[in-house]
C-alpha atoms as a PDB file:
ATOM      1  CA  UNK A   1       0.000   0.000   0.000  1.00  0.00           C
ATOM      2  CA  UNK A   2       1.779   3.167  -0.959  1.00  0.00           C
ATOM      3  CA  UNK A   3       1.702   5.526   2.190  1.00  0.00           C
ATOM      4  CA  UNK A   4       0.577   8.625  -0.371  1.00  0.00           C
ATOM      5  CA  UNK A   5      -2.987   6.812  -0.229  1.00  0.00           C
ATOM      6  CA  UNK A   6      -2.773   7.281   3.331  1.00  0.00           C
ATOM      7  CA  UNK A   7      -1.926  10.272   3.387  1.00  0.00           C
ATOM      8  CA  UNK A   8      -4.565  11.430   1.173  1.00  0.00           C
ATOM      9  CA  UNK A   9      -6.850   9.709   3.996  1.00  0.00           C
ATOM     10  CA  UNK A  10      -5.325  11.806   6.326  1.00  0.00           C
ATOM     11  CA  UNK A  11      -5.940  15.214   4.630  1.00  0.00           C
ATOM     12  CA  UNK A  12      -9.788  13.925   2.970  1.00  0.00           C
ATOM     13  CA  UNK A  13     -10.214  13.366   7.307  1.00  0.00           C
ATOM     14  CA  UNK A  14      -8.758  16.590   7.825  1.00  0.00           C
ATOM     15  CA  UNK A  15     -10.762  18.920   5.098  1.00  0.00           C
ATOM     16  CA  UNK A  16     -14.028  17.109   5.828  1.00  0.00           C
ATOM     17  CA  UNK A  17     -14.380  16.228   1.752  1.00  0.00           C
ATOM     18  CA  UNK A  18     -12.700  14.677  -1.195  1.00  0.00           C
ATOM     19  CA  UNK A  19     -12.188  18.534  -2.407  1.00  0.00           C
ATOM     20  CA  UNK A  20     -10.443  20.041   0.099  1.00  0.00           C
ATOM     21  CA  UNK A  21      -8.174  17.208   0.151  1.00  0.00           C
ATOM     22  CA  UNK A  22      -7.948  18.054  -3.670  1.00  0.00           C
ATOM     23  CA  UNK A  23      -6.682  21.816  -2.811  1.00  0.00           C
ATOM     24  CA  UNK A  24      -4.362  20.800  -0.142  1.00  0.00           C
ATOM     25  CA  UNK A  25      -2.308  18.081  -2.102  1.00  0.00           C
ATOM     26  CA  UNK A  26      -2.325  19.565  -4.875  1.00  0.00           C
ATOM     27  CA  UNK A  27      -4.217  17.377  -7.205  1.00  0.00           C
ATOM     28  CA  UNK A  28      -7.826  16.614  -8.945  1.00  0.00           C
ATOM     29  CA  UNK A  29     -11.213  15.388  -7.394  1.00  0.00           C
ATOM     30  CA  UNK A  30     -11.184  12.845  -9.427  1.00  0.00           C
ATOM     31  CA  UNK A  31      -7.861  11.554  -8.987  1.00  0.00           C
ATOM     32  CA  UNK A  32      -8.238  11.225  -4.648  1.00  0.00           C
ATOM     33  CA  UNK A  33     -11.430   9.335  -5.479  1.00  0.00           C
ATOM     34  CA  UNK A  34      -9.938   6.979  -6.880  1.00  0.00           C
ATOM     35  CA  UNK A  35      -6.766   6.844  -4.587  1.00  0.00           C
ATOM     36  CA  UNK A  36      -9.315   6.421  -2.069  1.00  0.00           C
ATOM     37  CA  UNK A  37     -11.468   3.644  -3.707  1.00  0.00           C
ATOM     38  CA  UNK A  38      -7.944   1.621  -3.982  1.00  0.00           C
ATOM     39  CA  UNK A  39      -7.389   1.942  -0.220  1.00  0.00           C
ATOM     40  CA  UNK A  40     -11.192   0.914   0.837  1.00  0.00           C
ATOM     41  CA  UNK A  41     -10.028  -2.429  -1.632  1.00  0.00           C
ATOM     42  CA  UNK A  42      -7.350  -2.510  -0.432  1.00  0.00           C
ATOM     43  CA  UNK A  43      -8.372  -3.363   3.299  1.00  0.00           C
ATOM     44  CA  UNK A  44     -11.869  -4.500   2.239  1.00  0.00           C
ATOM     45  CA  UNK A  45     -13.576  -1.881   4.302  1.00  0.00           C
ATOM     46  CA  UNK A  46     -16.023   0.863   2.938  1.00  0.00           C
ATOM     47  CA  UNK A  47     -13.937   4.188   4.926  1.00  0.00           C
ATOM     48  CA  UNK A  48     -16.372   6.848   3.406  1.00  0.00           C
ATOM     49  CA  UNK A  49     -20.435   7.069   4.321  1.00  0.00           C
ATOM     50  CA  UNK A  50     -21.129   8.091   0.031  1.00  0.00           C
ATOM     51  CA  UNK A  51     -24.512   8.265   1.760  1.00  0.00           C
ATOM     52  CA  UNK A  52     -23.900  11.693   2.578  1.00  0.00           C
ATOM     53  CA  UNK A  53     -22.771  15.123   0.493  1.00  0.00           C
ATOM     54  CA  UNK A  54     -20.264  15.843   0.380  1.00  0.00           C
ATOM     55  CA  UNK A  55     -19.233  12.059   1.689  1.00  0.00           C
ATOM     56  CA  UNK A  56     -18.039  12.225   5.440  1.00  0.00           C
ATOM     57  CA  UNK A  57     -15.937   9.233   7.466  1.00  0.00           C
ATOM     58  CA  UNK A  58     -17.855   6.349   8.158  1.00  0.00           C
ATOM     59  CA  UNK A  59     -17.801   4.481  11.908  1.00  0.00           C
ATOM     60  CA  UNK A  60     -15.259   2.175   9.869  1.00  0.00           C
ATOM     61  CA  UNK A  61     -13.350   5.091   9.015  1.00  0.00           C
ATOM     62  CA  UNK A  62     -13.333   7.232  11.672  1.00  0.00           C
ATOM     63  CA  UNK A  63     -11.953   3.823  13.730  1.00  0.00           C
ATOM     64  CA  UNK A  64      -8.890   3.533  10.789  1.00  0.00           C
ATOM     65  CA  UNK A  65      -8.027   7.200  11.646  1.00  0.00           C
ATOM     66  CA  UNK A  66      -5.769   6.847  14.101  1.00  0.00           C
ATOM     67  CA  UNK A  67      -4.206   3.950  13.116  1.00  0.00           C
ATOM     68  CA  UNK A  68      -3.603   6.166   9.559  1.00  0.00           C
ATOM     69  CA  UNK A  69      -2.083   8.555  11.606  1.00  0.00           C
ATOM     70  CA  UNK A  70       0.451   6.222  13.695  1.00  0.00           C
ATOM     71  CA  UNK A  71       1.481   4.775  10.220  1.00  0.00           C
ATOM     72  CA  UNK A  72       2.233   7.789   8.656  1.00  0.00           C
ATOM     73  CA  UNK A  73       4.004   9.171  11.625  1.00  0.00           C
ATOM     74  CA  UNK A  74       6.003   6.014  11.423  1.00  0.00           C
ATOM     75  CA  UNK A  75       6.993   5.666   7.985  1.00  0.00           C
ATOM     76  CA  UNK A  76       8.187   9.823   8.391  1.00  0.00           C
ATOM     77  CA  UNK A  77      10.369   8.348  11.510  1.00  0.00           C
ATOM     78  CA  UNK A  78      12.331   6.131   9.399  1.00  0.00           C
ATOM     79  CA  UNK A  79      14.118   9.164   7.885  1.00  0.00           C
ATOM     80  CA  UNK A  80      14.539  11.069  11.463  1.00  0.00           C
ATOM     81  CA  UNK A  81      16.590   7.822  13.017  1.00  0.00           C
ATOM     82  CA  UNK A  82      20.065   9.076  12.559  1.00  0.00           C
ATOM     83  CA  UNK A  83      21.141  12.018  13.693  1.00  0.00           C
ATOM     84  CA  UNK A  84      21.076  15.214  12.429  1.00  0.00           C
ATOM     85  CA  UNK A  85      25.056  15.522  11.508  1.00  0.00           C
ATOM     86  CA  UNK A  86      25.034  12.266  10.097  1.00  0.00           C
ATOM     87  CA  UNK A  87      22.224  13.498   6.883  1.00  0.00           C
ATOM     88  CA  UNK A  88      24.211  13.306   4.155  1.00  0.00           C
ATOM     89  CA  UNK A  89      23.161  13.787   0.275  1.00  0.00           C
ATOM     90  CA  UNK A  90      22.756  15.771  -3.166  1.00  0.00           C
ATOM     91  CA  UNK A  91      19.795  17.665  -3.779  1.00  0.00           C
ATOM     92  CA  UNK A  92      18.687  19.422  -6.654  1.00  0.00           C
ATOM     93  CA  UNK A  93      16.172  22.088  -6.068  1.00  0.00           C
ATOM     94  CA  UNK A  94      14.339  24.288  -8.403  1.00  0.00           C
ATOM     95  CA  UNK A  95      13.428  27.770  -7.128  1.00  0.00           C
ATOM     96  CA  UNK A  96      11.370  30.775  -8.769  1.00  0.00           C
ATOM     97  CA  UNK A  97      13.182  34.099  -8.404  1.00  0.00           C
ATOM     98  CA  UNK A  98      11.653  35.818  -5.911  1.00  0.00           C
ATOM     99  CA  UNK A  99      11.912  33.084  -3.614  1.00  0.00           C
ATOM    100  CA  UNK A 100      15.792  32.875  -4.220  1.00  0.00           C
ATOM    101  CA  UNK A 101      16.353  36.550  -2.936  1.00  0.00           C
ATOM    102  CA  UNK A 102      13.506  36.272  -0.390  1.00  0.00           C
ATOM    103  CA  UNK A 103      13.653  33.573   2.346  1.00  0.00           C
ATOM    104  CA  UNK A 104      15.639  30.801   0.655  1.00  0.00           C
ATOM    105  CA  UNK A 105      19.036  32.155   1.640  1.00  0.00           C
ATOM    106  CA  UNK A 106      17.976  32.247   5.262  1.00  0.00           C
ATOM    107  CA  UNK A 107      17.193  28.920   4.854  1.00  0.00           C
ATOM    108  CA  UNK A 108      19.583  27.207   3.400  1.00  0.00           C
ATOM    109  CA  UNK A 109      22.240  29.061   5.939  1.00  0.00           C
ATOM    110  CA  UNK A 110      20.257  27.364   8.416  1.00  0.00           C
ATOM    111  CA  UNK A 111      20.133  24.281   6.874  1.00  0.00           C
ATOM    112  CA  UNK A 112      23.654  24.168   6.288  1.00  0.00           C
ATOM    113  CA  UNK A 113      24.543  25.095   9.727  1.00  0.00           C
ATOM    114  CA  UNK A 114      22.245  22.022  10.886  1.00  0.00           C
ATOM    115  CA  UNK A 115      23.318  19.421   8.168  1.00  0.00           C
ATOM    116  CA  UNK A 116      26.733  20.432   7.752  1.00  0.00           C
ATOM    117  CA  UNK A 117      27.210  17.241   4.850  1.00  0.00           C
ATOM    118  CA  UNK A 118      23.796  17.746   2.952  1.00  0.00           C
ATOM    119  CA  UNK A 119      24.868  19.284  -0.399  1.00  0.00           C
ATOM    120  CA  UNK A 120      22.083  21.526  -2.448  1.00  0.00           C
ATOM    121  CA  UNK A 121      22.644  22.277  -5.819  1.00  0.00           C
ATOM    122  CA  UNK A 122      19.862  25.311  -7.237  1.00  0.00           C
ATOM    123  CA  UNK A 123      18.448  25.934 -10.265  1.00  0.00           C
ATOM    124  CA  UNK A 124      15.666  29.230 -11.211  1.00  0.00           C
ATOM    125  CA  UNK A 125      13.319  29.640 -13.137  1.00  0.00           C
ATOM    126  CA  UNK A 126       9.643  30.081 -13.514  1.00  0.00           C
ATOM    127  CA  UNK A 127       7.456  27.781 -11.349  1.00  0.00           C
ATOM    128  CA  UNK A 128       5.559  26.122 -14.503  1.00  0.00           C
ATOM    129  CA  UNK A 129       9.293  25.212 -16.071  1.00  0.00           C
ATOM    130  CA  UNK A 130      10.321  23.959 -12.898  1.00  0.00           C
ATOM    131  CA  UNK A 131       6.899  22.020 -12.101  1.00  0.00           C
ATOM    132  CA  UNK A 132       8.145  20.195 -15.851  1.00  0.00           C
ATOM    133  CA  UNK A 133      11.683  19.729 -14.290  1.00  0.00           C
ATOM    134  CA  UNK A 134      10.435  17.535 -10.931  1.00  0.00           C
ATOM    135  CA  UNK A 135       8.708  15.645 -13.438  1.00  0.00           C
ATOM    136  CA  UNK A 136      11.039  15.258 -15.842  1.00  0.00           C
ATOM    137  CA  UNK A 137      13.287  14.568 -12.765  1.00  0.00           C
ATOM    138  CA  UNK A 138      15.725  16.231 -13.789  1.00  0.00           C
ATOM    139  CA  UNK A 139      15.073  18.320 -10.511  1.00  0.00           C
ATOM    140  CA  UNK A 140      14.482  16.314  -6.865  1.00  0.00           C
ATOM    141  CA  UNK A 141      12.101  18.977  -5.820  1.00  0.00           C
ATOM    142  CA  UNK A 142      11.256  22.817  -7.240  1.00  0.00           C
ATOM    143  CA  UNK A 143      10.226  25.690  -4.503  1.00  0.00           C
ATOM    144  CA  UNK A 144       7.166  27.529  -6.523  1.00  0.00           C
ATOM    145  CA  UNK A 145       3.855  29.656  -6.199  1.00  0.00           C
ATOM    146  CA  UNK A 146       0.244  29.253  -6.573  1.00  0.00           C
ATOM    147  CA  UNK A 147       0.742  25.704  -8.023  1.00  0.00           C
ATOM    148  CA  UNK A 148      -2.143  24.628 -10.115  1.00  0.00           C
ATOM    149  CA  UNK A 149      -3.787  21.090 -10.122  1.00  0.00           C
ATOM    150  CA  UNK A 150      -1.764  18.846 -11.093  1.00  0.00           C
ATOM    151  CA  UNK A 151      -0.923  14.775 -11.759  1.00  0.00           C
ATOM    152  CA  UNK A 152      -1.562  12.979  -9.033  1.00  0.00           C
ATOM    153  CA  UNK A 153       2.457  11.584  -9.038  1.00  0.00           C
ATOM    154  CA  UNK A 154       3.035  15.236  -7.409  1.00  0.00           C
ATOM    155  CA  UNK A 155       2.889  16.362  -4.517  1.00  0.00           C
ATOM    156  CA  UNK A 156       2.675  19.915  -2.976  1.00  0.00           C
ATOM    157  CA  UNK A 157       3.457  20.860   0.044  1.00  0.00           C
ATOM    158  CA  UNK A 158       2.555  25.030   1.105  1.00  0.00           C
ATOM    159  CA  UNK A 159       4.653  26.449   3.771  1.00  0.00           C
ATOM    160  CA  UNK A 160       3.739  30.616   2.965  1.00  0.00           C
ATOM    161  CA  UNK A 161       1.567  33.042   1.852  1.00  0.00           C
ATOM    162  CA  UNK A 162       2.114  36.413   1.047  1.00  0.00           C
ATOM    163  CA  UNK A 163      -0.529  39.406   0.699  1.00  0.00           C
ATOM    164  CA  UNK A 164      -0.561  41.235  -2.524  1.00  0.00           C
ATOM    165  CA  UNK A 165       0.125  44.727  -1.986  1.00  0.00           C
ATOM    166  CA  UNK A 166       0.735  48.007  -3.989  1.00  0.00           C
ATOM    167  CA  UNK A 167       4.246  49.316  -4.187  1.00  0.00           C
ATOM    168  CA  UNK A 168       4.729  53.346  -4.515  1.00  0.00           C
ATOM    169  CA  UNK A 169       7.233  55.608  -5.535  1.00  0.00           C
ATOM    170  CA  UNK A 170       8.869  57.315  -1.674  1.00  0.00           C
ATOM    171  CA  UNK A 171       7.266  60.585  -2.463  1.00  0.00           C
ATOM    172  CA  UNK A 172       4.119  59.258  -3.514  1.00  0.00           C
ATOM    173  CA  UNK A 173       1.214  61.138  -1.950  1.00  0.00           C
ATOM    174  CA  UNK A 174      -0.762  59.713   0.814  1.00  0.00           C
ATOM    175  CA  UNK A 175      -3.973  58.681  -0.798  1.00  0.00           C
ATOM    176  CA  UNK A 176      -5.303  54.694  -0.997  1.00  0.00           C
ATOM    177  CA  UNK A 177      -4.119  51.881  -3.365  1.00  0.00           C
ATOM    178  CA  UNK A 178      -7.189  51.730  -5.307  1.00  0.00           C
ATOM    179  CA  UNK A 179      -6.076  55.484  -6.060  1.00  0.00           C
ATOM    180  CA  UNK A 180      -2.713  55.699  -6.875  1.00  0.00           C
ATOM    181  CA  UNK A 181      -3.021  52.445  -8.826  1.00  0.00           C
ATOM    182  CA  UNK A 182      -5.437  54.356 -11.034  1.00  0.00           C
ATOM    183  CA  UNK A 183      -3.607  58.039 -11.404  1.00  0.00           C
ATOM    184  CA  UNK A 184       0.315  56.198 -11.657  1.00  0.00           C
ATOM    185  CA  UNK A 185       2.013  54.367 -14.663  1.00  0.00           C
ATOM    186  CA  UNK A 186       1.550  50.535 -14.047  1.00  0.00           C
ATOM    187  CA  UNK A 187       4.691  48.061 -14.152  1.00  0.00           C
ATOM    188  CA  UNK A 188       3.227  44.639 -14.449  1.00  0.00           C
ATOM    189  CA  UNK A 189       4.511  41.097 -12.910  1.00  0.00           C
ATOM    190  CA  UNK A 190       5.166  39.228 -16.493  1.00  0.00           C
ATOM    191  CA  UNK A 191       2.027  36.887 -17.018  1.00  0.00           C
ATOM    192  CA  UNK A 192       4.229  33.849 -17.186  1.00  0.00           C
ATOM    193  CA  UNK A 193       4.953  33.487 -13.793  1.00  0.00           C
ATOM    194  CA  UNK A 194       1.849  31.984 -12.203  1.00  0.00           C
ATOM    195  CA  UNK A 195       1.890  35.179  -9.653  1.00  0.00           C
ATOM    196  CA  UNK A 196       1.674  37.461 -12.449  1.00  0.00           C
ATOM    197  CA  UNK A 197      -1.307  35.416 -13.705  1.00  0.00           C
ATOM    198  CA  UNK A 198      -2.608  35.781 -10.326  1.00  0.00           C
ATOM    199  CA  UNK A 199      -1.813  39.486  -9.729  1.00  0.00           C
ATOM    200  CA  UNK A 200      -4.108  39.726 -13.527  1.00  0.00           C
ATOM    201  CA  UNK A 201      -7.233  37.395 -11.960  1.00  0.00           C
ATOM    202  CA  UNK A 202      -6.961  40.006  -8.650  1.00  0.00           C
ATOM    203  CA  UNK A 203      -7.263  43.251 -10.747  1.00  0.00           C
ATOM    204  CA  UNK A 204     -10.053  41.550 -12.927  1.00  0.00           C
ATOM    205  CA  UNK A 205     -11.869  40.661  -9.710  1.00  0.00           C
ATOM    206  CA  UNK A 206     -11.584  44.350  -7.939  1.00  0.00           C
ATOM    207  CA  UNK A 207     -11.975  45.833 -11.659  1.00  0.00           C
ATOM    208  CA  UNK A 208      -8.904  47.732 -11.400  1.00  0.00           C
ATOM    209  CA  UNK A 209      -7.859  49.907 -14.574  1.00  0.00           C
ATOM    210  CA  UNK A 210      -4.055  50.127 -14.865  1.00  0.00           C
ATOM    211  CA  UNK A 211      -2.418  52.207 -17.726  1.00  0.00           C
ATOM    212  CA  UNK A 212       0.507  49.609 -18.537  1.00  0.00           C
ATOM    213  CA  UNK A 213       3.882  50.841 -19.231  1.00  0.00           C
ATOM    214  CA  UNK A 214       6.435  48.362 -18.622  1.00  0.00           C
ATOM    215  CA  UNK A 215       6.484  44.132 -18.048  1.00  0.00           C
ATOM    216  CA  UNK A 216       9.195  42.941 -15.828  1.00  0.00           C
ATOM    217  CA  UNK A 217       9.845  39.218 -14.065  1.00  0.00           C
ATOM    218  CA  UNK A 218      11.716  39.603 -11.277  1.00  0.00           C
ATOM    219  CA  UNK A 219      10.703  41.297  -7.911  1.00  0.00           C
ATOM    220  CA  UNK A 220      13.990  42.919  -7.907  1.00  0.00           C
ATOM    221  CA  UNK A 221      13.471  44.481 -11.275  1.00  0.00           C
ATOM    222  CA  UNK A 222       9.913  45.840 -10.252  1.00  0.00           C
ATOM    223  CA  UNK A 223      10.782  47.287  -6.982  1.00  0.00           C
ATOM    224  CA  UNK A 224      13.629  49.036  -8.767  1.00  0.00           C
ATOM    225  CA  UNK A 225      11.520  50.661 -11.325  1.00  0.00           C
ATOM    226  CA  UNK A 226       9.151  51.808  -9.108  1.00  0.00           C
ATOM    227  CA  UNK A 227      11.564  53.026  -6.611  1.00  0.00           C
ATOM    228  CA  UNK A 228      12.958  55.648  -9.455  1.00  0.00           C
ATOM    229  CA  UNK A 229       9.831  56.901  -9.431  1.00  0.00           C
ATOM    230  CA  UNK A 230       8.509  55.233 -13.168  1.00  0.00           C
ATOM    231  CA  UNK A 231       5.134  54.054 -11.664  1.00  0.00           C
ATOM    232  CA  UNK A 232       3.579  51.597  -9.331  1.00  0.00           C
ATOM    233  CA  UNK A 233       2.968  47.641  -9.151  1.00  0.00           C
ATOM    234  CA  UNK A 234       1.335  44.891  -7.713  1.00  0.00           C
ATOM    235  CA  UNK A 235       3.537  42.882  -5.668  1.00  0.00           C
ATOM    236  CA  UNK A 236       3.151  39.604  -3.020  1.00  0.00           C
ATOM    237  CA  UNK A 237       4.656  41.048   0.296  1.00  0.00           C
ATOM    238  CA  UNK A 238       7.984  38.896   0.658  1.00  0.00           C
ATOM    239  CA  UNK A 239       7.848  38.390   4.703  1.00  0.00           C
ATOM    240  CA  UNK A 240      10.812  39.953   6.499  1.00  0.00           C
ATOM    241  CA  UNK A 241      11.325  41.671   3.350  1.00  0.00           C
ATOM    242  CA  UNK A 242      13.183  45.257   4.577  1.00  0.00           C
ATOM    243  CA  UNK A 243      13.899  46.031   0.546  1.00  0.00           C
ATOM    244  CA  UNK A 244      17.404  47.549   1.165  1.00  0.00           C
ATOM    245  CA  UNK A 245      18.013  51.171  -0.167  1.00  0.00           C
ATOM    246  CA  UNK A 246      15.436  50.664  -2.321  1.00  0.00           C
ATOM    247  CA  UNK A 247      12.572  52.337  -0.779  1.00  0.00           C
ATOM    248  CA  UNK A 248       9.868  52.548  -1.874  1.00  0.00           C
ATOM    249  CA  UNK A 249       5.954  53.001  -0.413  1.00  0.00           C
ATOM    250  CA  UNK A 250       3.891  49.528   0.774  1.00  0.00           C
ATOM    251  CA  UNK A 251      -0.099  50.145   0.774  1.00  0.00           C
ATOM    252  CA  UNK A 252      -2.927  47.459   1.079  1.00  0.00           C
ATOM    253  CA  UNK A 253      -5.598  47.457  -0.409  1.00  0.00           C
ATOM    254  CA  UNK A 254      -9.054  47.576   1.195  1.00  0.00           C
ATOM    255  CA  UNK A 255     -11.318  44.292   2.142  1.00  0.00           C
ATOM    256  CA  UNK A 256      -9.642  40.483   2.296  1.00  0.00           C
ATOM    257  CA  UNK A 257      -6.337  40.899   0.718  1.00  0.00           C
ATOM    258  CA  UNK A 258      -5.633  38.013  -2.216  1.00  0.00           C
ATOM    259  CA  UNK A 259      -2.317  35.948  -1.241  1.00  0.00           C
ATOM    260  CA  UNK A 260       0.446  33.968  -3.112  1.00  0.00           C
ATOM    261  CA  UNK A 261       0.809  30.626  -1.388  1.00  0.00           C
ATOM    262  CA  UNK A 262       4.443  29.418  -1.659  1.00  0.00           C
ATOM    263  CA  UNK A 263       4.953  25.755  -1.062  1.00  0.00           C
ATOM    264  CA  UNK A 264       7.521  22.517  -2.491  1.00  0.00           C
ATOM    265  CA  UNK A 265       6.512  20.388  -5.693  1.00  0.00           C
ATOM    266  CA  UNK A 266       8.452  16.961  -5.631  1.00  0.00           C
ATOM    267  CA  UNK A 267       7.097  13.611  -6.998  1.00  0.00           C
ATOM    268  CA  UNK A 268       5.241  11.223  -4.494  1.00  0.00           C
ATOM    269  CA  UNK A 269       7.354   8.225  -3.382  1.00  0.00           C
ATOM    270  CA  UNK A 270      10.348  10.133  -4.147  1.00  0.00           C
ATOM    271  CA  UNK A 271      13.830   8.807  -3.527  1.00  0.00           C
ATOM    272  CA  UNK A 272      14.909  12.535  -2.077  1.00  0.00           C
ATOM    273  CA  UNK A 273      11.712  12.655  -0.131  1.00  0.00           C
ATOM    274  CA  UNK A 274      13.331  13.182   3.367  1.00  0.00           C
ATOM    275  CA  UNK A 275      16.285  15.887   2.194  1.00  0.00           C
ATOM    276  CA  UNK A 276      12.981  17.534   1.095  1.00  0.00           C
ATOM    277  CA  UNK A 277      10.943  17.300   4.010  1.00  0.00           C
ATOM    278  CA  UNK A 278      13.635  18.552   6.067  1.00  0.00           C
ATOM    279  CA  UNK A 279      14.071  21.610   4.128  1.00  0.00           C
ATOM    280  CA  UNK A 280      10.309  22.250   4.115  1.00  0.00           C
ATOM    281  CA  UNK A 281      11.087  22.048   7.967  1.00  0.00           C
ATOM    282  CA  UNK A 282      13.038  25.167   7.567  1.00  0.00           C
ATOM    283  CA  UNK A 283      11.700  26.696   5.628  1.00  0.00           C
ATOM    284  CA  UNK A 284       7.916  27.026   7.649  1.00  0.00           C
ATOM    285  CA  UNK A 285      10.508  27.845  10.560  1.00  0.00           C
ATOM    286  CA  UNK A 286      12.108  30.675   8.871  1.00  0.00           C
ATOM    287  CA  UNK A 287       8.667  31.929   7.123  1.00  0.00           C
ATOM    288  CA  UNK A 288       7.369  31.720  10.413  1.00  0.00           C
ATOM    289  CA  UNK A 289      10.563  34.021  11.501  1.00  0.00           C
ATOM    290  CA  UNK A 290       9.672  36.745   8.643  1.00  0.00           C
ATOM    291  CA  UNK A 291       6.624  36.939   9.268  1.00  0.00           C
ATOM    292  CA  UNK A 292       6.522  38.172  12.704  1.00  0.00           C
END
């Protein structure tokens, strides 16, 4: 029984329905349905009440829970039983530019300092390239944002979000985003980067006109531009992001902000799988740093 069926169990459990299980691993509806139908075969037990909409645990179920949860905390054990000097290994990770200059070199100076013999070799790019790479495998695991549904053979893993904000020329006046967006030049995130498709779905959604005048793909690039006073841009909010000399004016916009979710894209069952999973461990712990 591969353990990725039980974790699916676990986060189907943990969502309350076959969707949100869907949006937190990072794959179809269709696809945990069926990962689910081969683990009801596969112990010859009907987990799900189908009865019900959407389906909820049934009394079988809800008694496999926290045996699902001992196995899986077991089978994650097996790659915690030496000690932490003694991780050795080579991995290749993928990572989309704004992560690279964001929190990754906090983390891997951590990591480093904790696994003094685990060796990580980078490559950037944009996420969707770097999605191809994992599967390709030419790449043991790719850092990227607001992943899109994929195969189920992937799995992704979220350890950040980021608010979209406005950035503003220094001597901007003090009026609201919704303003200054409207009255200032507009430097766009290139469309293909996933965030600068979903930077494009939030100004659709708030119908926000923007008079474009320049499309970059870097962060760096962007906060440059509009630091030399050449207009403003829609940004994610890198956490513990100080920006330097490069000042330059951070407004939110009004009602629920939209958010980039960051996370790790590796294959399921892969032979890297703990080097990842400890990164992802430091990762959360220095996102969690930044962001307070």
């Amino acid at each position: 029984m591969p353990i990725r069926e039980l974790r699916t169990f676990l986060a189907v459990a943990e969502g309350g329905s076959f969707a949100a299980a869907a949006r937190t691993v990072g794959r179809t509806q269709s696809a945990i349905t069926v990962q689910m139908q081969a683990l009801e075969a596969e112990f010859g037990a009907v987990l799900f009440d189908r009865s019900r909409r959407p389906p909820g645990l049934s009394a079988a179920g809800r008694a496999f829970l926290p045996h699902a949860v001992e196995a899986v905390a077991a089978y994650d054990r097996l790659f915690r039983v030496v000690s932490d000097a003694q991780v050795e290994g080579h991995l290749r990770l993928g990572v989309v530019p704004s992560v690279i200059t964001g929190v990754m070199p906090r983390a891997l100076a951590a990591l480093r300092e904790r696994y003094p013999a685990l060796h990580v070799e980078l490559a950037m790019g944009l996420s969707r390239e770097l999605v191809g790479r994992v599967q390709a495998r030419t790449l043991d695991a790719a850092v990227v944002s607001d992943f899109r549904l994929g195969p189920a053979s992937l799995r992704w893993s979220p350890f950040m979000q980021e608010p979209l904000v406005l950035i503003a020329p220094p001597d901007a006046p003090a009026r609201r985003a919704e303003e200054l967006i409207a009255t200032y030049p507009f430097i766009r995130y290139s469309r293909q980067a996933w965030v600068g498709e979903l930077i494009d779905d939030f100004l659709r959604q708030r119908n926000l006109a923007v008079r474009e005048t320049m499309v970059l793909d870097t962060l760096e690039a962007i906060r440059t531009m509009v630091h030399h006073g050449l207009g403003v841009s829609v940004v994610p909010q890198r956490a513990g992001d100080a920006g330097g000399d490069l000042t330059v004016r951070v407004l939110r916009f009004s009602g629920s902000a939209a958010k980039r979710v960051v996370g790790i894209v590796q294959m399921d069952e892969h032979p890297e799988a703990a080097l990842v999973g400890m990164l992802l461990d430091v990762l959360r712990q220095e996102a969690g740093r930044g962001a307070r």
